[in-house]
N, C-alpha and C. Protein backbone atom coordinates (compact mmCIF):
# COMPACT_ATOMS: atom_id res chain seq x y z
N UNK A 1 -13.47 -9.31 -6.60
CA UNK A 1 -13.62 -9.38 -5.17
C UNK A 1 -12.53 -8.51 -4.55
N UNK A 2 -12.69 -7.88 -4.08
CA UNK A 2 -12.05 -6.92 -2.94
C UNK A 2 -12.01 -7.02 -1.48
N UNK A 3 -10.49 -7.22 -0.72
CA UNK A 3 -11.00 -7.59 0.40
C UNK A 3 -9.87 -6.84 1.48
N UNK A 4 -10.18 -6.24 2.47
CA UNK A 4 -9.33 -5.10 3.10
C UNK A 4 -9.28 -5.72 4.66
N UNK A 5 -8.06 -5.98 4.91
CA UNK A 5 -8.31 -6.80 6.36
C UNK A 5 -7.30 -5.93 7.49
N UNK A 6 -8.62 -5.53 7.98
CA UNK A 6 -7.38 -4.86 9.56
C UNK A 6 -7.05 -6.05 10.98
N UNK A 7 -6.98 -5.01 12.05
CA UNK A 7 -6.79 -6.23 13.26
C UNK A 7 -7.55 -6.88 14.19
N UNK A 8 -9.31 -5.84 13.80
CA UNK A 8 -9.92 -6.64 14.00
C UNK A 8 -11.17 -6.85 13.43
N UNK A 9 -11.32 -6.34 11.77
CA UNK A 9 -12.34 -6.67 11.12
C UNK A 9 -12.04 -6.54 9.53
N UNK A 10 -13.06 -7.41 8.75
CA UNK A 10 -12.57 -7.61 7.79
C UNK A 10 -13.70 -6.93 6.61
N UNK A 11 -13.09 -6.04 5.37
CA UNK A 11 -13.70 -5.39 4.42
C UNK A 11 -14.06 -6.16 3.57
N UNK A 12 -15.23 -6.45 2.59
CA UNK A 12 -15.42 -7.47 1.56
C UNK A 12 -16.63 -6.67 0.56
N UNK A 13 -15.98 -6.73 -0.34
CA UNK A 13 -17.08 -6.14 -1.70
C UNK A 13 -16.90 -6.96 -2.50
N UNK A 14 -17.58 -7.42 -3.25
CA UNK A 14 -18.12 -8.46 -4.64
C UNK A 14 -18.52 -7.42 -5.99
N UNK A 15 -18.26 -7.70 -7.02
CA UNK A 15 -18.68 -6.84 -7.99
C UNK A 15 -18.54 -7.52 -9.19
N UNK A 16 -19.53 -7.65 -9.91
CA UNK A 16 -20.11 -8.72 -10.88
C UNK A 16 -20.42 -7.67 -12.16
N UNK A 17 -19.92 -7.85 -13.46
CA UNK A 17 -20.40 -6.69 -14.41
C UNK A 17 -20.56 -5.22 -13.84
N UNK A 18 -19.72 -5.02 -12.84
CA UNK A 18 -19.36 -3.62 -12.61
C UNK A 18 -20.49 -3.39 -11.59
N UNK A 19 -21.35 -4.43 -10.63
CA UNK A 19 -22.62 -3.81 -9.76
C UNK A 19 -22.14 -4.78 -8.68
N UNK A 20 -22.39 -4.05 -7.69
CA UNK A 20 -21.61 -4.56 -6.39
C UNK A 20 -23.10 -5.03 -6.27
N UNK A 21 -22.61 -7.02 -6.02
CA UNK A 21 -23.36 -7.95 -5.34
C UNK A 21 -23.53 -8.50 -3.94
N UNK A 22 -22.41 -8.00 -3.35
CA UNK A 22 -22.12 -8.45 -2.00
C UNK A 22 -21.09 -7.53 -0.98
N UNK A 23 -21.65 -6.99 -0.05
CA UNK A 23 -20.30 -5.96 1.03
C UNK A 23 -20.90 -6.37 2.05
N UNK A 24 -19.74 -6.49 2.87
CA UNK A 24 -19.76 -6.63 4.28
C UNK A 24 -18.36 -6.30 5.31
N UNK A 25 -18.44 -6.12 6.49
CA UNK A 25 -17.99 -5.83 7.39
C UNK A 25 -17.68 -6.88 8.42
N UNK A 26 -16.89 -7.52 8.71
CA UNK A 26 -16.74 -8.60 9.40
C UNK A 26 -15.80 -9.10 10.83
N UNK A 27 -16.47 -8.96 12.34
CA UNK A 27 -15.28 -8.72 12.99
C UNK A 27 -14.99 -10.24 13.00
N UNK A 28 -13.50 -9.86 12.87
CA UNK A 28 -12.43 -11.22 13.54
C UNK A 28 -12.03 -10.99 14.78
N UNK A 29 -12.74 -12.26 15.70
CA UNK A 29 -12.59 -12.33 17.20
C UNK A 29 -11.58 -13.88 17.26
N UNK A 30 -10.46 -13.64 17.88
CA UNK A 30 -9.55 -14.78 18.06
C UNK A 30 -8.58 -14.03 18.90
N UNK A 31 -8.40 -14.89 19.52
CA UNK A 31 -7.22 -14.96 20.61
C UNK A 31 -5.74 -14.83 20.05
N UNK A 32 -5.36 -15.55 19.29
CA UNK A 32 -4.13 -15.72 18.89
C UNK A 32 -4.21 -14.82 17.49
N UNK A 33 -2.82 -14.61 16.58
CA UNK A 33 -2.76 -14.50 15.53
C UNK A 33 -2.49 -14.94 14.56
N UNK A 34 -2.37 -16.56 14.87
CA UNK A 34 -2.66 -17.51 13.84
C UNK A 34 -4.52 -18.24 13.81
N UNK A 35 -5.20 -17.81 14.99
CA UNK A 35 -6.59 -18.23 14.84
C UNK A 35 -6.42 -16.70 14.20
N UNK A 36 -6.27 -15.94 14.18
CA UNK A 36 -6.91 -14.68 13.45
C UNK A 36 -7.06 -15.03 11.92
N UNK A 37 -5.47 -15.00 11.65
CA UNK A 37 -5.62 -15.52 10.12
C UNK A 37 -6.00 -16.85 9.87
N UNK A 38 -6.28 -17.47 10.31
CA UNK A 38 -7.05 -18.93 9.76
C UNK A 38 -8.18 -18.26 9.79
N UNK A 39 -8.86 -17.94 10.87
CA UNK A 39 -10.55 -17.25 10.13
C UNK A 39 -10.54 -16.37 9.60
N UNK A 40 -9.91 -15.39 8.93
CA UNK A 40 -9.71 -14.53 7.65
C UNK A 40 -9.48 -15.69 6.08
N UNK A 41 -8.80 -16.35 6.38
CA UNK A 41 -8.48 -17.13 5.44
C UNK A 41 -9.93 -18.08 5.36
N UNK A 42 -10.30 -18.66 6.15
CA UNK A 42 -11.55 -19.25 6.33
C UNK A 42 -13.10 -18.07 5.50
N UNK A 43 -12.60 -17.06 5.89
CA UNK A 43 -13.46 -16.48 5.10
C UNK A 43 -13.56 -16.02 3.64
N UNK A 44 -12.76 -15.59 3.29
CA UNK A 44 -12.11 -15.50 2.23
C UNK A 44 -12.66 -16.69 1.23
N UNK A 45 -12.31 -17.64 1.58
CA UNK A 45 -12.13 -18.93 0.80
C UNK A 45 -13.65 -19.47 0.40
N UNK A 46 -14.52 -18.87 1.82
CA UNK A 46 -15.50 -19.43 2.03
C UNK A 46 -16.44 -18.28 0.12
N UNK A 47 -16.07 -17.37 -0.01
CA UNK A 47 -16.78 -16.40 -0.40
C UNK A 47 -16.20 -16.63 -1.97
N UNK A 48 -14.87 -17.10 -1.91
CA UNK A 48 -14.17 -17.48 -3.44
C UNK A 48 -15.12 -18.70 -3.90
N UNK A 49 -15.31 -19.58 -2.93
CA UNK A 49 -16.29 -20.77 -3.61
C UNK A 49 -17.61 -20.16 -3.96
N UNK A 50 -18.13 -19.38 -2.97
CA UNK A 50 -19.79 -19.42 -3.61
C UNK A 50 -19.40 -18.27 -4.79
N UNK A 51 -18.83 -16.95 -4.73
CA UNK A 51 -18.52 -16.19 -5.77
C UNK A 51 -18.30 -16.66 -7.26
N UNK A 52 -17.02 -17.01 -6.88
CA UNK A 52 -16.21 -17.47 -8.00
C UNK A 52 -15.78 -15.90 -8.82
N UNK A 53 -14.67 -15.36 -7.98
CA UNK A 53 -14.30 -14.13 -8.68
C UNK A 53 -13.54 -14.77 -9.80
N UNK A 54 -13.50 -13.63 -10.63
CA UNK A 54 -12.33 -13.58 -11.59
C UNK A 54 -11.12 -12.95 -11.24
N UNK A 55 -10.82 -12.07 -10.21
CA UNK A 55 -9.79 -11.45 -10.08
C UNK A 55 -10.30 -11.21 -8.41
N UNK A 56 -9.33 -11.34 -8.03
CA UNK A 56 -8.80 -11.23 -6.53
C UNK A 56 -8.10 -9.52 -5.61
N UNK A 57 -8.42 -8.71 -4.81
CA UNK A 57 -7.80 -7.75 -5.14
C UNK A 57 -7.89 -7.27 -3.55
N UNK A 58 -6.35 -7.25 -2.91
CA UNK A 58 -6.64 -6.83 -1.47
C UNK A 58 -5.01 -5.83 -1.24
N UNK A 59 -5.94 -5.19 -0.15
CA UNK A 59 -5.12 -4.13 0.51
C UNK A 59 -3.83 -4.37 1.16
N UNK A 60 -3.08 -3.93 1.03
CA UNK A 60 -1.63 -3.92 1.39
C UNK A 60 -1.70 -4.45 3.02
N UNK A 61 -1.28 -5.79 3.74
CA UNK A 61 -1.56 -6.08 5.05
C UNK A 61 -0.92 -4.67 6.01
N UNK A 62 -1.54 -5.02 7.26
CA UNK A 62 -0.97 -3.95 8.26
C UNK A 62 0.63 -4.24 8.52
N UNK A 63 1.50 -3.11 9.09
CA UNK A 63 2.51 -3.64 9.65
C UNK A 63 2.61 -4.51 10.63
N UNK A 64 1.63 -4.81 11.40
CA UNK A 64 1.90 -5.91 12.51
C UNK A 64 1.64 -7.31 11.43
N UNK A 65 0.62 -7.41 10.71
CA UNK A 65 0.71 -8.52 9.85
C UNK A 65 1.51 -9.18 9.23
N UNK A 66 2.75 -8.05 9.03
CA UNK A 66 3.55 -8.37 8.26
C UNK A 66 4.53 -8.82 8.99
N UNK A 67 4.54 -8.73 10.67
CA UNK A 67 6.06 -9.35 11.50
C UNK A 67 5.26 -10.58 11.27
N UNK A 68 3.84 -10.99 11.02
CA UNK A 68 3.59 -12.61 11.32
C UNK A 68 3.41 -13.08 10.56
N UNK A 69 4.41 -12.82 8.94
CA UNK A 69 4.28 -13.17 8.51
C UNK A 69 4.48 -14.72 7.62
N UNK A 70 5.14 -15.04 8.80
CA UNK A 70 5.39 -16.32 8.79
C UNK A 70 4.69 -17.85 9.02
N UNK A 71 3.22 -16.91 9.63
CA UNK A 71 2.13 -17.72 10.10
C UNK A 71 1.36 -17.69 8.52
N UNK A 72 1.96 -16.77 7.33
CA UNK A 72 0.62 -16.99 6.17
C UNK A 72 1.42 -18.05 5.30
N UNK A 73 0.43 -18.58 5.02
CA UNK A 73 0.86 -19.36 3.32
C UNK A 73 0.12 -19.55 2.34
């Protein structure tokens, strides 16, 4: 699973025996930037259950992500 998250939409590819099963494009609409990352995280999580990757694999966060970064855990 591959997953690339900017500030206001989120990248997602699935790939199962090397054949991509699942991509999408996803905007995140929230007010704050802790509702941002709770529904990133909300999604995410949502896609690890029905998936069930074996390996996890995401893009280096933005620099603004990273001053909030105190809002991730």
């Amino acid at each position: 699973m591959c997953v690339s998250v900017g500030s206001r939409y989120i990248g997602i590819a699935i790939f199962r025996r090397g054949e991509l099963v699942y991509s999408a494009t996803k905007t995140i609409r929230a007010n704050s930037p802790l509702k941002r990352i709770k529904k990133v995280k909300k999604i995410i999580k949502e896609l690890i259950i029905f998936y069930q990757p074996g390996i996890l694999v995401m893009k280096k966060p933005l620099p603004h992500w990273l001053k909030q970064s105190r809002l991730l855990d």
